[in-house]
Protein backbone atom coordinates (compact mmCIF):
# COMPACT_ATOMS: atom_id res chain seq x y z
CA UNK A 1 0.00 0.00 0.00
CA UNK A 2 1.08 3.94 -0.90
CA UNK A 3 1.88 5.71 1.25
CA UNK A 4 0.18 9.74 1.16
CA UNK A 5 2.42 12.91 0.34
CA UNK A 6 1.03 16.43 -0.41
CA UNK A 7 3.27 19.27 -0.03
CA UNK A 8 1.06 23.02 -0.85
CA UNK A 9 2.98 25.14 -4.01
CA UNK A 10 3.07 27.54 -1.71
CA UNK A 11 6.79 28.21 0.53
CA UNK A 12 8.06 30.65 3.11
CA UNK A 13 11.54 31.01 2.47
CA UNK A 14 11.98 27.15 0.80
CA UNK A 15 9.70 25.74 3.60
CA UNK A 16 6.11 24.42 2.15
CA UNK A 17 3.59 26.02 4.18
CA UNK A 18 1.40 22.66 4.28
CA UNK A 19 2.82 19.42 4.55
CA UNK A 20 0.70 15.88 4.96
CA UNK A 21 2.96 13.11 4.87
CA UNK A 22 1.61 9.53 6.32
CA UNK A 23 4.23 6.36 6.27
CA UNK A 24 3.49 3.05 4.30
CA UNK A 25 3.52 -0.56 4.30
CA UNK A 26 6.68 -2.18 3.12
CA UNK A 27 7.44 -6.24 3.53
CA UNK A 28 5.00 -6.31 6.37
CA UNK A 29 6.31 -3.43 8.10
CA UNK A 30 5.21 0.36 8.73
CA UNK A 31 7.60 2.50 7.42
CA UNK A 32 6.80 6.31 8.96
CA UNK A 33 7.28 9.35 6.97
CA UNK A 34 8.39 12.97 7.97
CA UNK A 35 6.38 15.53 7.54
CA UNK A 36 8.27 19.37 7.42
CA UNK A 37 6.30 22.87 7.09
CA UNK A 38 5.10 25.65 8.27
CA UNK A 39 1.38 23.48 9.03
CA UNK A 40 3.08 19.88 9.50
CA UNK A 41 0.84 16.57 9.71
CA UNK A 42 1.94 13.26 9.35
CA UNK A 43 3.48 9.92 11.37
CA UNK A 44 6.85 12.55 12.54
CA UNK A 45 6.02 16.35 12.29
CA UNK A 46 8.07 19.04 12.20
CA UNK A 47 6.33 22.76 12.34
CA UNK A 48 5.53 25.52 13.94
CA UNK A 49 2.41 23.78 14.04
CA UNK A 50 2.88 20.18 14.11
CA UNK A 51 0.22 17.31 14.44
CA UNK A 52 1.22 13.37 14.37
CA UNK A 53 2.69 10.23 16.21
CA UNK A 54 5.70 12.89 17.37
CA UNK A 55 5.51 16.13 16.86
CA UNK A 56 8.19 18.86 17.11
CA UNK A 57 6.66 22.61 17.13
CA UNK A 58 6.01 26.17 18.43
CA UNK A 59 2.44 24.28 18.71
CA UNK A 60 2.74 20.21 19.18
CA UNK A 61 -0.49 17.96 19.34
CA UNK A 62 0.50 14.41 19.35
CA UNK A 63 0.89 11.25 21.69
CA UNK A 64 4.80 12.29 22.03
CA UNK A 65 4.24 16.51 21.61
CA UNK A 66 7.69 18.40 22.18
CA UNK A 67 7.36 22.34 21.89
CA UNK A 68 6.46 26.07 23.08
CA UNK A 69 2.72 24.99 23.68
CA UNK A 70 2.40 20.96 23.77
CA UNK A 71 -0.54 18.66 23.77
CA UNK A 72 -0.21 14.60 24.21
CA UNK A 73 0.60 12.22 26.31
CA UNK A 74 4.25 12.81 27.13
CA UNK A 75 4.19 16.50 26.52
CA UNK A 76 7.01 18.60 27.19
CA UNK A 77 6.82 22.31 26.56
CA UNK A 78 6.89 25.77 28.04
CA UNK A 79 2.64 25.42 28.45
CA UNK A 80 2.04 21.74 28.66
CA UNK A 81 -0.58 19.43 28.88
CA UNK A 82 -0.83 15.04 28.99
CA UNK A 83 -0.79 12.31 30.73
CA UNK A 84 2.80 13.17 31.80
CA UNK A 85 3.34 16.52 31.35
CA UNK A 86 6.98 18.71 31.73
CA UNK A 87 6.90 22.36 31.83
CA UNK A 88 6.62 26.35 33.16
CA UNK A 89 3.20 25.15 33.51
CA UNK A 90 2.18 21.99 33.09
CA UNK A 91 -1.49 20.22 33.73
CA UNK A 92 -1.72 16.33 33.76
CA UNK A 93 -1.91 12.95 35.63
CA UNK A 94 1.75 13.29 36.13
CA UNK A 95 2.88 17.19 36.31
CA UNK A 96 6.45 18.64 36.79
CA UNK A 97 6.66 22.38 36.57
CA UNK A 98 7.05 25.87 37.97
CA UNK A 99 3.22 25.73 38.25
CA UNK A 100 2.09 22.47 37.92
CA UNK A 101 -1.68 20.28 38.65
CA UNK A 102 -2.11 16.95 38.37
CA UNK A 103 -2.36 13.66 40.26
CA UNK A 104 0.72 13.64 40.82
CA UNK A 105 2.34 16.73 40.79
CA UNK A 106 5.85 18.38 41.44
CA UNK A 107 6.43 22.16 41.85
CA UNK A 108 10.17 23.42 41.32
């Protein structure tokens, strides 16, 4: 099975401002792709908004979310918010941060 690309015409400074890119089947095996942009979606995202499987960004939504503002399950960001969440302020089951609420929760 294919996997799914689009990339918009459209760039800011070489960097497509939408990119979808979603991983295929190969031998039996998932092979993930990488998704780069301005608006990033795909199995690895890169963005300043990023949505995916693991997501890098100034705004990260995704079960492994890494950025400024972050939204997942492990979620580490300035502003974040998951099941474990690492942060200035972070929300979640598991919370460590300057201001931090959750279960179980840790203020530094």
């Amino acid at each position: 099975m294919a996997g799914f690309e689009y990339r918009s015409a459209q760039t800011f400074r070489g960097i497509p401002i939408i990119h979808v890119a979603f991983g295929h089947w190969e031998r039996g095996r998932y092979r993930a792709a990488r998704a780069g942009g301005i608006i990033a979606i795909g199995d690895t995202a890169a963005g300043v908004v990023a949505v995916g499987v693991v997501a890098l960004g100034a705004v990260a939504v995704a079960p492994v979310a890494l950025g400024v503002v972050a939204v997942g399950v492990v979620a580490v960001a300035a502003v974040s918010a998951g099941v474990s969440a690492v942060g200035l302020v972070a929300a979640g089951v598991v919370a460590l941060g300057i201001h931090a609420v959750g279960v179980v929760m840790a203020a530094i």
